[in-house]
C-alpha atoms as a PDB file:
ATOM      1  CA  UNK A   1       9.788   0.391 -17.928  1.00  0.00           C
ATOM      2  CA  UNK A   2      10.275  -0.096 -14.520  1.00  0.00           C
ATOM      3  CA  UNK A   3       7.273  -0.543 -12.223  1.00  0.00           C
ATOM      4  CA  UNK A   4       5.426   0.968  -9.189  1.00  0.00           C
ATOM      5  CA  UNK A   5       5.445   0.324  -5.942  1.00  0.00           C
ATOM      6  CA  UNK A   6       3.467   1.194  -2.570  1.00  0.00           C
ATOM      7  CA  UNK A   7       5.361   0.858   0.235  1.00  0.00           C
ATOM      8  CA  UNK A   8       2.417   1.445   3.349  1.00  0.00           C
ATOM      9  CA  UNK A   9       3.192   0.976   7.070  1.00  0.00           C
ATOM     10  CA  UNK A  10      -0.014   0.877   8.843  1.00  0.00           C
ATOM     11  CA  UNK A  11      -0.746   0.911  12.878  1.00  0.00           C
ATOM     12  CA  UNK A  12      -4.623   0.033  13.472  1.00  0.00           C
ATOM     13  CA  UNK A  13      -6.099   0.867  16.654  1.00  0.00           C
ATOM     14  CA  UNK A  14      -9.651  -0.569  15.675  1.00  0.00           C
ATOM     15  CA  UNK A  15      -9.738  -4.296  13.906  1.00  0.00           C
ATOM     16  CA  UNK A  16     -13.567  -3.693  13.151  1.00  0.00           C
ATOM     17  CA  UNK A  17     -13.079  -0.516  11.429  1.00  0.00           C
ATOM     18  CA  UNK A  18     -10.395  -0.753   9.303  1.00  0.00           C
ATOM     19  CA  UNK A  19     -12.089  -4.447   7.726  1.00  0.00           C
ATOM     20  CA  UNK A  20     -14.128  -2.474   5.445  1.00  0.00           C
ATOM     21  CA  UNK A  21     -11.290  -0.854   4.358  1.00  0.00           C
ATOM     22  CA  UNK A  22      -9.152  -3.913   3.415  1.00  0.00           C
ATOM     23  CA  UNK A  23     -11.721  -5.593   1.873  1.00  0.00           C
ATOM     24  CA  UNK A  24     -12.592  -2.834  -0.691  1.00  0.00           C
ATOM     25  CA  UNK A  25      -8.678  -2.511  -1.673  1.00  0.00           C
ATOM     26  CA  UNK A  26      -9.577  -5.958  -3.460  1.00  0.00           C
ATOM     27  CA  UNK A  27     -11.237  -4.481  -6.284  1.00  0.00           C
ATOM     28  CA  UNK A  28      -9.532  -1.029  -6.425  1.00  0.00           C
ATOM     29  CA  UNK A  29      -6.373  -2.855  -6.428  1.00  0.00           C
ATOM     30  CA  UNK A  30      -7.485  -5.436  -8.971  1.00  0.00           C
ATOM     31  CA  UNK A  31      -8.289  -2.874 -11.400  1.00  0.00           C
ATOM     32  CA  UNK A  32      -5.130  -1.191 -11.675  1.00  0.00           C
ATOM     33  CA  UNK A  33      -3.189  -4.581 -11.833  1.00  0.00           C
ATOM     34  CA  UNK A  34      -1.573  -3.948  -8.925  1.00  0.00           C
ATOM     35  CA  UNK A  35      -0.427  -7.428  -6.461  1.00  0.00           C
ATOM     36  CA  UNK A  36       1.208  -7.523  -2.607  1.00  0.00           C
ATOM     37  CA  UNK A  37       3.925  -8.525  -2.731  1.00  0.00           C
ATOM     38  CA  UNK A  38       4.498  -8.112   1.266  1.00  0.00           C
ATOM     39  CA  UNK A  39       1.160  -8.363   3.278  1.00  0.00           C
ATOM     40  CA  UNK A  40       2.163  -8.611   6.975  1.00  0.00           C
ATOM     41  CA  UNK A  41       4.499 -11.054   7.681  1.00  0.00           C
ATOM     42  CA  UNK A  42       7.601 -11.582  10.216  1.00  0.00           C
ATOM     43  CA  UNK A  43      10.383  -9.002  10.310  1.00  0.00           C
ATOM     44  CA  UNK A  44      12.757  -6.537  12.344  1.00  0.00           C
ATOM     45  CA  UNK A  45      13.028  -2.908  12.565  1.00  0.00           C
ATOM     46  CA  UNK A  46      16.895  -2.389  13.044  1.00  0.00           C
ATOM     47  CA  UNK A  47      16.646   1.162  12.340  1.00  0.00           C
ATOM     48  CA  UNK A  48      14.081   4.101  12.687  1.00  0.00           C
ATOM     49  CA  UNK A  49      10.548   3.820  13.956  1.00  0.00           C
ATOM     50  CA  UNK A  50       8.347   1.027  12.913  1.00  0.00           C
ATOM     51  CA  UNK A  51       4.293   0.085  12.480  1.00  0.00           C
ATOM     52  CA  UNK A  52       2.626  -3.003  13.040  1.00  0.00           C
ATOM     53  CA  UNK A  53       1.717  -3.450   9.495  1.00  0.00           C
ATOM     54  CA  UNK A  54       4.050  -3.694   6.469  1.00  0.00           C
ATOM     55  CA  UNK A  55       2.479  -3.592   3.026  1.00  0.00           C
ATOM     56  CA  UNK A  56       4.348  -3.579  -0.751  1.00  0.00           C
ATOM     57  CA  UNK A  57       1.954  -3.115  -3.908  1.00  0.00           C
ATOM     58  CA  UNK A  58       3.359  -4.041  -7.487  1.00  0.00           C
ATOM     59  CA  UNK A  59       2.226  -1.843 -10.075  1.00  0.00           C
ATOM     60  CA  UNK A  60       2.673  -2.206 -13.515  1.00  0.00           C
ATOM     61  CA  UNK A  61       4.520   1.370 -13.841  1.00  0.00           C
ATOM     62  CA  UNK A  62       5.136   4.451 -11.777  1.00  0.00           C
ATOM     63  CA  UNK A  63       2.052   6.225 -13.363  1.00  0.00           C
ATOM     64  CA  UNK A  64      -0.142   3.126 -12.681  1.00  0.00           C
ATOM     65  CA  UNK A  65       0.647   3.229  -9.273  1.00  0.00           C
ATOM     66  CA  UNK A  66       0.220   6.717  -9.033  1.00  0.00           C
ATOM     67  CA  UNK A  67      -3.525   6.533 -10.757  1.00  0.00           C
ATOM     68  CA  UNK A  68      -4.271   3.803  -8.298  1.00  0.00           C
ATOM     69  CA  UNK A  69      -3.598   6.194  -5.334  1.00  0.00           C
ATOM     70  CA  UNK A  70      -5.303   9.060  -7.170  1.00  0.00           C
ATOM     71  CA  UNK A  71      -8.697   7.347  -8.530  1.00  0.00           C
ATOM     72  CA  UNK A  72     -11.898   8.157  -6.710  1.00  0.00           C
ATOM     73  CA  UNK A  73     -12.653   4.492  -5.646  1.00  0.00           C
ATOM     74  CA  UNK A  74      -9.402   4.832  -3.422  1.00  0.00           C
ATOM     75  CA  UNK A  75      -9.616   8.373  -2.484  1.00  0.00           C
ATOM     76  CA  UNK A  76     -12.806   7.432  -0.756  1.00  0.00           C
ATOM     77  CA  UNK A  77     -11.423   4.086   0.911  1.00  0.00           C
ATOM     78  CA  UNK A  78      -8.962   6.428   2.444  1.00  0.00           C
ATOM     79  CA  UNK A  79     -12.360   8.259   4.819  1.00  0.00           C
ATOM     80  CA  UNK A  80     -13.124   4.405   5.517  1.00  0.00           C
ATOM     81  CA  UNK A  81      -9.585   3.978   6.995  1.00  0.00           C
ATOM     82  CA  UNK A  82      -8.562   7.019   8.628  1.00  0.00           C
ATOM     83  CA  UNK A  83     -10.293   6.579  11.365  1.00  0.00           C
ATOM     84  CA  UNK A  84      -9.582   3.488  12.280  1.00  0.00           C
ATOM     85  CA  UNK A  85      -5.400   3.793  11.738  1.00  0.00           C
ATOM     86  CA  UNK A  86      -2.606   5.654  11.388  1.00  0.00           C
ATOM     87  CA  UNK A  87      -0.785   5.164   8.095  1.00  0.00           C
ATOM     88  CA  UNK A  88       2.671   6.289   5.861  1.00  0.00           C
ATOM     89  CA  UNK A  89       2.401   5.696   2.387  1.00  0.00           C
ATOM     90  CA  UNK A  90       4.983   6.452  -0.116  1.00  0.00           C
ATOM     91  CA  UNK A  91       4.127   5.420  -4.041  1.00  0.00           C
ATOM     92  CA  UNK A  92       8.128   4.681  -5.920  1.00  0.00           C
ATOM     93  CA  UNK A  93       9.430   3.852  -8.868  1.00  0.00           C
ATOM     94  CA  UNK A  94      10.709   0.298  -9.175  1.00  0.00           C
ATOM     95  CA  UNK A  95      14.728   0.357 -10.149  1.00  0.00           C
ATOM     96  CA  UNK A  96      15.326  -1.838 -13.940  1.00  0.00           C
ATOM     97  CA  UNK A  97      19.094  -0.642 -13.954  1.00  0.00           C
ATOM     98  CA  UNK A  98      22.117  -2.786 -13.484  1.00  0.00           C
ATOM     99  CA  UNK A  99      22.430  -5.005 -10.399  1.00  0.00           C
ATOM    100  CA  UNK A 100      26.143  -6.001  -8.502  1.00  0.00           C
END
């Protein structure tokens, strides 16, 4: 079964704010097995609009993923972090098929 993914790009406006936020993710995170696999980190946006922040969360599965985005311990996060950045999330199934 192939697994789930976040893919978040964040821009935060206010460092203070948004700490709560991250810090919380810890546990929510933790208890749907999900692990970053990009946190930050160097790159280039060669095409399309970019954020500051680049995040990628490994989920066991799709539906994992999808209850880690749903539960209420995220859902209220969210309120923590909304005001404090601007975010795009999109929650994707991982690809198992053949490679070239």
């Amino acid at each position: 079964m192939p697994k789930g993914y976040w893919i978040g790009r964040v821009e935060v406006h206010n460092e203070e704010g948004y700490k709560p936020y991250a810090v919380a993710n810890a546990g929510i995170f933790k208890k749907f097995s999900g692990r970053f696999v990009v946190r930050g980190g160097k790159f280039e946006n060669p095409e399309g609009t970019a954020r500051k922040r680049n995040v990628v969360i490994e989920f066991p599965d799709y539906d994992t993923a999808l209850a880690c985005y749903r539960s209420p311990e995220y859902q209220a996060n969210i309120k923590v972090r909304q005001p404090h950045s601007v975010a795009d999330i999109v929650i994707i199934e991982g690809y198992d098929g053949p490679q070239p």
